[in-house]
Protein backbone atom coordinates (compact mmCIF):
# COMPACT_ATOMS: atom_id res chain seq x y z
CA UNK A 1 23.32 -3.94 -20.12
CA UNK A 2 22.80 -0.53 -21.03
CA UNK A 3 21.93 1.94 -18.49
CA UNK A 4 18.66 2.54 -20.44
CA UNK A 5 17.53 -0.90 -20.45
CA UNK A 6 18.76 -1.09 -16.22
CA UNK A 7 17.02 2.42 -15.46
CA UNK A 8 13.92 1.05 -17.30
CA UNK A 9 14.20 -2.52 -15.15
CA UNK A 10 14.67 -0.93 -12.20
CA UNK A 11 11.35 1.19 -12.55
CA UNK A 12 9.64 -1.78 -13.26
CA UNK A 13 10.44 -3.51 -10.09
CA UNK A 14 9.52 -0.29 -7.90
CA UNK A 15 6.48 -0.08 -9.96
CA UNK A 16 5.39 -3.11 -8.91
CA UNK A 17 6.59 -2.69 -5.15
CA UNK A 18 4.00 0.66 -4.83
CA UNK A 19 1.42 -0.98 -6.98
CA UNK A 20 1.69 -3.96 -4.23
CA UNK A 21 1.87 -0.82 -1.34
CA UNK A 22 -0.98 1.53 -2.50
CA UNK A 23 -3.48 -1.91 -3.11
CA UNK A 24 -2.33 -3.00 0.90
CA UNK A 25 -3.10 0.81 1.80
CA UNK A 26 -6.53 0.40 -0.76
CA UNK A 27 -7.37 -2.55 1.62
CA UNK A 28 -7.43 -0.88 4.45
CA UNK A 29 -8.66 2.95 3.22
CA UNK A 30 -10.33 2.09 0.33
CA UNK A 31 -12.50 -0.45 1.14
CA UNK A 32 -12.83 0.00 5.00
CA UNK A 33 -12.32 3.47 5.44
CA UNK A 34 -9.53 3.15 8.16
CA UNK A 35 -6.88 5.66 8.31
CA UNK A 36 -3.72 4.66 8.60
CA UNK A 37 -0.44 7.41 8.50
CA UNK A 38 1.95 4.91 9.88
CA UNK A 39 1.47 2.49 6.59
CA UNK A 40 5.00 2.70 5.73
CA UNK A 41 6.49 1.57 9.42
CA UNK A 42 5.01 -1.78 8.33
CA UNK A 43 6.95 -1.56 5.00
CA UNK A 44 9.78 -1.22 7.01
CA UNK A 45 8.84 -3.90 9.40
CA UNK A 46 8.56 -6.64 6.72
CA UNK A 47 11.71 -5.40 4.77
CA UNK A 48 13.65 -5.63 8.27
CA UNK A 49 12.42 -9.14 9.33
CA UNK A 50 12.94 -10.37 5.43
CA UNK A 51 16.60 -8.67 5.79
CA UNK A 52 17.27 -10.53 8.89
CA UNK A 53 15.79 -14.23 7.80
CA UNK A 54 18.00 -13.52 4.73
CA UNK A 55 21.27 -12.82 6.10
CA UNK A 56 23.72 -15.08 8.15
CA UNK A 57 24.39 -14.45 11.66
CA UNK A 58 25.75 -11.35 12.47
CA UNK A 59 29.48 -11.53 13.57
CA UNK A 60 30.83 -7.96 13.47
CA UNK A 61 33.14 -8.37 10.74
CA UNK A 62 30.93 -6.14 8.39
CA UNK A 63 30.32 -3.58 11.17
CA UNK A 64 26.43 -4.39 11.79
CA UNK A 65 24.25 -5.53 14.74
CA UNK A 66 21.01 -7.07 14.07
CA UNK A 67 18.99 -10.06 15.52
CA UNK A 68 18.44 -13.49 14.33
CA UNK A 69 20.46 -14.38 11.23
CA UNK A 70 18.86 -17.28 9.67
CA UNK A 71 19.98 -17.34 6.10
CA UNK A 72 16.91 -18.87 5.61
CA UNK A 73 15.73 -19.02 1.41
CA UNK A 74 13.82 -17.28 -0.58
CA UNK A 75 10.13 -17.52 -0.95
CA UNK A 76 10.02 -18.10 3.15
CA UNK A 77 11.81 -14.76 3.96
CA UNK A 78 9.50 -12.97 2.34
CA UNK A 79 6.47 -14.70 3.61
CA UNK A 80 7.93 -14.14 6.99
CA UNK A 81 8.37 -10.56 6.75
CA UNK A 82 4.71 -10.02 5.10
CA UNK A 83 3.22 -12.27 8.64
CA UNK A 84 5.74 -10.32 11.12
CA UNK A 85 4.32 -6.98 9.66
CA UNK A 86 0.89 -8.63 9.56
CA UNK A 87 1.17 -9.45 13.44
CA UNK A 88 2.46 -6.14 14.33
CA UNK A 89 -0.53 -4.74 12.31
CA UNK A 90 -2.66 -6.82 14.96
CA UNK A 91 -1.24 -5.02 17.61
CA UNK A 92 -1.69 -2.06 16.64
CA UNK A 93 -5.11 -2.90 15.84
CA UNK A 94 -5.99 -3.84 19.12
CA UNK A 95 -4.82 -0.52 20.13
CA UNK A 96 -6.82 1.36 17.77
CA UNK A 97 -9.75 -0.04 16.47
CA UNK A 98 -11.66 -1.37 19.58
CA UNK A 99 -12.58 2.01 20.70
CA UNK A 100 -11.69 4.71 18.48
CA UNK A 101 -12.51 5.71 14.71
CA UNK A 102 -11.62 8.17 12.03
CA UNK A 103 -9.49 11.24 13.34
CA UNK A 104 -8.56 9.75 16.60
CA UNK A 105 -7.77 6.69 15.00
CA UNK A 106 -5.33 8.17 12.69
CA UNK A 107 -3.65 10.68 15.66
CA UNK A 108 -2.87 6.63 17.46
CA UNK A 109 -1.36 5.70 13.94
CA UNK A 110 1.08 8.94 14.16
CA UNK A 111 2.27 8.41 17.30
CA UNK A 112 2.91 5.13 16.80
CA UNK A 113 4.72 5.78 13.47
CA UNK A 114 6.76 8.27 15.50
CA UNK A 115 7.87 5.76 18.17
CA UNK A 116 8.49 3.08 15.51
CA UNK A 117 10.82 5.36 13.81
CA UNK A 118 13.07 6.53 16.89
CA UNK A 119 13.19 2.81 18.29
CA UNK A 120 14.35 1.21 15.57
CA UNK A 121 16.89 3.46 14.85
CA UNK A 122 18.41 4.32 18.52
CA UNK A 123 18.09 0.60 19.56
CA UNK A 124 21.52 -0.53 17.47
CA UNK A 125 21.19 -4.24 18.30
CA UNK A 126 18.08 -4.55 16.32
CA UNK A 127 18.04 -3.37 12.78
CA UNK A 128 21.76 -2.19 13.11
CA UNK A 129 20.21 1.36 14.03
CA UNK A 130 20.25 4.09 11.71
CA UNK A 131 22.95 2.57 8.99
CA UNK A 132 20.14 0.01 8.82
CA UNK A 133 20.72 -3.52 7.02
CA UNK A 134 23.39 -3.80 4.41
CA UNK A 135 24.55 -6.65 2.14
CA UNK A 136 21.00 -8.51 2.24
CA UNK A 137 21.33 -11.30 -0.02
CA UNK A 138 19.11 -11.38 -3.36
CA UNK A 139 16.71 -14.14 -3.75
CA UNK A 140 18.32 -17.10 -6.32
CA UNK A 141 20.97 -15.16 -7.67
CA UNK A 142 23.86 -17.45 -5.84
CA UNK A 143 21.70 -20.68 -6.04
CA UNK A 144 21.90 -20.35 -9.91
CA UNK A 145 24.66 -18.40 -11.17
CA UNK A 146 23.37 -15.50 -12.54
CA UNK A 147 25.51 -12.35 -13.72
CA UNK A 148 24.10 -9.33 -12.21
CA UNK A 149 22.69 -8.28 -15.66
CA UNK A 150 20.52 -11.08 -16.07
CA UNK A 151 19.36 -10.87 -12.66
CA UNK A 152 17.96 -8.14 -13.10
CA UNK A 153 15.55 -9.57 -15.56
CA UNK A 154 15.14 -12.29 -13.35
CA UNK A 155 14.16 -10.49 -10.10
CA UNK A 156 11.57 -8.40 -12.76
CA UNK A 157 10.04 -11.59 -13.24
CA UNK A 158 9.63 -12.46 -9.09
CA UNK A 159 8.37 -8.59 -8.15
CA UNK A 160 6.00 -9.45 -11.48
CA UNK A 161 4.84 -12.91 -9.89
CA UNK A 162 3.91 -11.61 -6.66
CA UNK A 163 2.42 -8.32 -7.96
CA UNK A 164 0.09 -10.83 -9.94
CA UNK A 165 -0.78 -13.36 -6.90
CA UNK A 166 -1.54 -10.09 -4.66
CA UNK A 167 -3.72 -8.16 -7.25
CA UNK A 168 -5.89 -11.60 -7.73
CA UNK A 169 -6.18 -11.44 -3.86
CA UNK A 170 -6.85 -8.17 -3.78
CA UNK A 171 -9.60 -8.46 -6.81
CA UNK A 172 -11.21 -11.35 -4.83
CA UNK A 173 -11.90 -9.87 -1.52
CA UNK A 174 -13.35 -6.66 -3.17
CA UNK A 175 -15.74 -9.10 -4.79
CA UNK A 176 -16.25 -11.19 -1.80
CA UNK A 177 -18.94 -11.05 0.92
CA UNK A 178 -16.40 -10.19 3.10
CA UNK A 179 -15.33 -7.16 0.69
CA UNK A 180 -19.21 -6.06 0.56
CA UNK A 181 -18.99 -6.00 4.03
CA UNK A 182 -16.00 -3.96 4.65
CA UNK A 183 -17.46 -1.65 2.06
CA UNK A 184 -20.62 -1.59 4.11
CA UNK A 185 -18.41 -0.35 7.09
CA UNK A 186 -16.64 1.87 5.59
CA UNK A 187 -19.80 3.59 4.24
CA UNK A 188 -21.35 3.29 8.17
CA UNK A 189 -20.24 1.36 10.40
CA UNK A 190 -22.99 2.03 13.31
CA UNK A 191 -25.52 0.64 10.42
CA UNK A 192 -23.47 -2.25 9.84
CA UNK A 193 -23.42 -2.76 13.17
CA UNK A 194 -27.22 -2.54 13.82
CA UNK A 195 -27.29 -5.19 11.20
CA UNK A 196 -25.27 -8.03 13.34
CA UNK A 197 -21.83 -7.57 11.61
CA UNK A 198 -19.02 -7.51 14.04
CA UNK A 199 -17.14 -4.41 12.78
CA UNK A 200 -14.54 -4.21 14.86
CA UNK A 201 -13.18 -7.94 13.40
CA UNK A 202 -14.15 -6.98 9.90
CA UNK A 203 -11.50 -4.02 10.37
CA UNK A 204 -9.20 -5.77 12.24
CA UNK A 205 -9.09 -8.04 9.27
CA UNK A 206 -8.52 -5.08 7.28
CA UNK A 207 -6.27 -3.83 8.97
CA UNK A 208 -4.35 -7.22 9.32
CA UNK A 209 -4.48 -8.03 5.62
CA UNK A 210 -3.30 -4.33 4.31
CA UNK A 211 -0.02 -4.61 6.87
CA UNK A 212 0.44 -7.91 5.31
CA UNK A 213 0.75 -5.96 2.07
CA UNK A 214 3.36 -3.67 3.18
CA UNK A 215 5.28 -6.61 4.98
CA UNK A 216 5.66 -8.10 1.34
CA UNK A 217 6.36 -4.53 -0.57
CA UNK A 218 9.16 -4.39 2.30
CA UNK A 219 10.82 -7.55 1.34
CA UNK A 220 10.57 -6.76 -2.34
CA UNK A 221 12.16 -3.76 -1.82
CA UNK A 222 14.79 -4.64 0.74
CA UNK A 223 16.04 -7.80 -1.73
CA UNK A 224 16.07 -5.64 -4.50
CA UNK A 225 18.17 -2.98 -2.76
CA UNK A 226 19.67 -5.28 -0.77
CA UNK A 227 19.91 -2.60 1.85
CA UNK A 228 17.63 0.03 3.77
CA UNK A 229 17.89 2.16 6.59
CA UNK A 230 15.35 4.51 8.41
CA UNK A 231 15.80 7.27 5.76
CA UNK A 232 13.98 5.32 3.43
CA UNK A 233 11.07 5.21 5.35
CA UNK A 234 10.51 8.41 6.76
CA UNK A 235 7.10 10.60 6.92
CA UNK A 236 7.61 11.72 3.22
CA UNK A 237 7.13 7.94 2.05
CA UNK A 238 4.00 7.58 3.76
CA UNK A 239 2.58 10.85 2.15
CA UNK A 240 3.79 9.56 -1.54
CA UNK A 241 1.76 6.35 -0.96
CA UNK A 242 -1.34 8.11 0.58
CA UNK A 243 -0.62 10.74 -2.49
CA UNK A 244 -1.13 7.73 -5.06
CA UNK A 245 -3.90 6.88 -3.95
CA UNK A 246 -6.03 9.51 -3.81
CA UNK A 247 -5.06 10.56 -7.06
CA UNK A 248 -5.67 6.98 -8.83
CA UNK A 249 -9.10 6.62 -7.04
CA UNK A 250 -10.27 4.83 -3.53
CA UNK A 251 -11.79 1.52 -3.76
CA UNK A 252 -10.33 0.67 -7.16
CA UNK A 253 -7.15 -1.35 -7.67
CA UNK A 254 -7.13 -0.23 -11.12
CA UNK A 255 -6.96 3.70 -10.13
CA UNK A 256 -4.52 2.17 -7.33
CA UNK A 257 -2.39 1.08 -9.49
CA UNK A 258 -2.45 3.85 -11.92
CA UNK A 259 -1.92 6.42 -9.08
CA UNK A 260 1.41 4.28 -8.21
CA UNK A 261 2.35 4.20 -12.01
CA UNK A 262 1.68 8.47 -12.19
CA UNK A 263 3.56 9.27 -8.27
CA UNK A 264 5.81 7.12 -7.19
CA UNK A 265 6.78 6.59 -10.89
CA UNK A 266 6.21 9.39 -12.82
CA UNK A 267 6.58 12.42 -11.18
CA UNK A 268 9.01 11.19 -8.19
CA UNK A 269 11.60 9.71 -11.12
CA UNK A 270 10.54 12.39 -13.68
CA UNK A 271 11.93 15.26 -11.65
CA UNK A 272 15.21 13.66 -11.19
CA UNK A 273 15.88 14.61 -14.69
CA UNK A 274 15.69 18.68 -13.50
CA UNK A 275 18.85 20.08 -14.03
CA UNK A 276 20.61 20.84 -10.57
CA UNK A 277 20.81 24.59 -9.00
CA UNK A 278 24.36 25.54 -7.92
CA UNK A 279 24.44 26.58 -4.66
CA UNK A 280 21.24 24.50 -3.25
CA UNK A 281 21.58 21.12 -4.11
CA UNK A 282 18.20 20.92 -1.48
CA UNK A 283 15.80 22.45 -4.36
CA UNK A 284 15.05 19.39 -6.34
CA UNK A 285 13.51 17.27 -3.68
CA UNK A 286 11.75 20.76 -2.49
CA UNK A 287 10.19 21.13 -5.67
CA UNK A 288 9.26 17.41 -6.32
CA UNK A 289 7.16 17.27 -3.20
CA UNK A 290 5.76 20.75 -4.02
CA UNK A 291 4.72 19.37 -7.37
CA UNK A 292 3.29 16.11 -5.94
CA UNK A 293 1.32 18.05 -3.14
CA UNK A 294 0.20 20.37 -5.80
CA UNK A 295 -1.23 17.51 -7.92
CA UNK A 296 -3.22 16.12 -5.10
CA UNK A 297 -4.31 19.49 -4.07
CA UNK A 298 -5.99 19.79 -7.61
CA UNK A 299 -7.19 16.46 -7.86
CA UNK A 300 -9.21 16.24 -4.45
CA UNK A 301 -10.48 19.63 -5.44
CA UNK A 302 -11.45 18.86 -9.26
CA UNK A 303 -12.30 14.99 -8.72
CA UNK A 304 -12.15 13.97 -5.40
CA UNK A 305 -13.19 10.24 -6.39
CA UNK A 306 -9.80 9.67 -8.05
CA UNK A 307 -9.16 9.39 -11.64
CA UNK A 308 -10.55 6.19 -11.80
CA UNK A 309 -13.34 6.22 -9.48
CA UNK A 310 -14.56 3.26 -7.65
CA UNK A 311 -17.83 1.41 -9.35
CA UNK A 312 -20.72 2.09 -7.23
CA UNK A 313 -23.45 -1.36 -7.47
CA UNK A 314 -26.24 -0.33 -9.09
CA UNK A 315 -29.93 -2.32 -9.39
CA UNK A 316 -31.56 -2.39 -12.52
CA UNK A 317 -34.49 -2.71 -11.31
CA UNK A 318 -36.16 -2.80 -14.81
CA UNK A 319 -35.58 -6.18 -14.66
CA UNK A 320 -38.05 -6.46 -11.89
CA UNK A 321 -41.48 -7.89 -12.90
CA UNK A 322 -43.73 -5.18 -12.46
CA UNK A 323 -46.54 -6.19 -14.41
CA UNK A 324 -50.01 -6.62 -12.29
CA UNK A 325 -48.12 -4.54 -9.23
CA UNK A 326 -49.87 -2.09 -7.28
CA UNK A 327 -49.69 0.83 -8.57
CA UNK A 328 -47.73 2.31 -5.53
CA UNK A 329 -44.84 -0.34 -6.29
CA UNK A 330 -44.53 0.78 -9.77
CA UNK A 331 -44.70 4.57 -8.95
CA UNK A 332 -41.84 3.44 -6.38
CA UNK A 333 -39.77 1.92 -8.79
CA UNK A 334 -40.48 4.94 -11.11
CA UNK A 335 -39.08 6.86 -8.88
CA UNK A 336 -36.41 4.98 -7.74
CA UNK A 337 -35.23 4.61 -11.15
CA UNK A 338 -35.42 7.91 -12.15
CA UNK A 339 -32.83 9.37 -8.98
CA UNK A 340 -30.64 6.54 -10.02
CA UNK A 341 -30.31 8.04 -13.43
CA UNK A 342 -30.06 11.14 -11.94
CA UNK A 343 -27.27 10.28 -9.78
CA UNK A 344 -25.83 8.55 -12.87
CA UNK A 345 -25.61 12.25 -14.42
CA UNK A 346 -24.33 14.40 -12.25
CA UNK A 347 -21.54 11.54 -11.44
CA UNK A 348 -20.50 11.25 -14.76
CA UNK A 349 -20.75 15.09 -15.34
């Protein structure tokens, strides 16, 4: 394989592990309005647990410490990393959502991001501490046979697969009551409330489904790498997510995934390509996350809604009967209609 054709494979997969991260993140922000900063310790979490299902017992031969061991195949590790990242999402929930909201909310997330990150790495015995999980088995590749060049078009074809299943998901609960109703929430949630819904399970659900997200971007990433330690998932990794985002557009999986294509994709890989400066090998990363920042310092300034902004339902309500009304309802209407169009202008403007 040529290195062109592996570079360009290799995007593909990691384009399809953010697109999978930024619609989990989507779920939660987007539609519900819930901030999380610690999004990418439940990344971790579900690449961990899919690493550990994955791999035989440890025995110290290959110098690491971790729990369980299971060797257990592939589709179930990854399922099992998605629901241990899911249930971990729960708990943090229950921490965070019952009483507080917005900035308070997020200040609980950053804390426990914070004590995530030091656990997992001091406590050896777990994830094999800061060397982190090494050697993780890829999914099918010993099963059939396959020379590590084909594989790669192989494992292309599983991070495609589950891109697919979770941007149907993703498409149907935006769609879905249930999606109205986190919507609803995220627009007010002490209006939502005075009109019976249960908020706090609504965003708990949220909050559930989005870590599920980021359990399964984990495990794609982990089997791809087949290794990860707490480097990779360090406060920098949570801003390029949040960063894609906001510049692709809240509320749309199509601006999601477009912001993952332009960040995580473009510019992150696209400065790699700078030629080095002798003397401070440190300048390339500087300037990559100077450029990024910069981008989303323009973009919430110039178009705050995102590239591709989310669709806000409209009523047409010229296709309300109106004839024989009184003429208050039709002067209503009138006017109704007319500040929609309005609206419509200045949006589009």
């Amino acid at each position: 394989m040529s290195p062109v054709l592996y570079y360009a494979t290799t995007l593909l997969v990691f384009f399809f592990d953010y697109n999978i991260l930024t619609w989990g993140l989507n779920i939660q922000f987007g539609y519900t309005g819930i901030l999380n900063f610690a999004f990418i310790i439940f990344m971790a979490i579900g690449a961990y647990v899919s690493g550990v299902f994955a791999l035989p017992q440890a025995n110290g031969i290959a110098g690491q410490t971790y729990i369980l061991g299971l060797s257990w195949p592939f589709p179930l590790t990854l399922i099992m990393g998605g629901l241990v990242a899911a249930f971990f999402g729960l708990l943090v929930g229950l921490i965070a959502l019952k009483r507080l909201r917005s900035d308070y909310m997020a200040i609980v997330t950053v804390a426990v991001g914070a004590i995530a990150y030091d656990f997992i790495g001091n406590v050896t015995g777990l994830f094999n501490g800061w060397d982190g999980l090494g050697g993780v088995p890829q999914p099918l590749q010993t099963r059939f046979n396959i020379d590590f060049n084909t594989y790669q078009f192989v494992y292309v074809g599983i991070a495609g697969v589950v891109m697919v299943i979770l941007w149907w998901l993703a498409n149907r609960i935006y769609s879905s009551p249930f999606g109205r109703t986190l919507r609803s929430i995220r627009e007010d949630q002490d209006v939502s409330e005075a009109f019976g819904k249960n908020t706090f399970k609504y965003r708990m659900l949220a909050m559930v489904i989005g870590c599920f997200y980021a359990g399964i971007a984990g495990g794609i990433l982990i089997f791809f790498t087949t290794a990860l330690n707490p480097s990779g998932w360090t406060t920098g990794e949570t801003f390029v997510v949040w960063t894609a985002l906001l510049i692709g557009g809240t509320g749309n999986n199509w601006g999601a995934a477009l912001g993952a294509l332009l960040v995580p994709v473009g510019f992150q890989e696209a400065t790699r390509f700078l030629p080095q400066f002798p003397g401070n090998p440190d300048l390339i990363p500087a300037l990559r996350n100077i450029i990024v920042g910069g981008l989303l310092i323009l973009v919430l300034w110039f178009r705050p809604q995102g590239i591709i902004p989310e669709k806000k339902a409209r009523f047409n309500i010229f296709r309300i009967p109106l004839h024989g009304a009184p003429a208050e309802v039709r002067s209503r209407a009138a006017s109704i209609a007319a500040s929609q169009k309005e609206e419509s202008n200045v949006t589009d403007g």
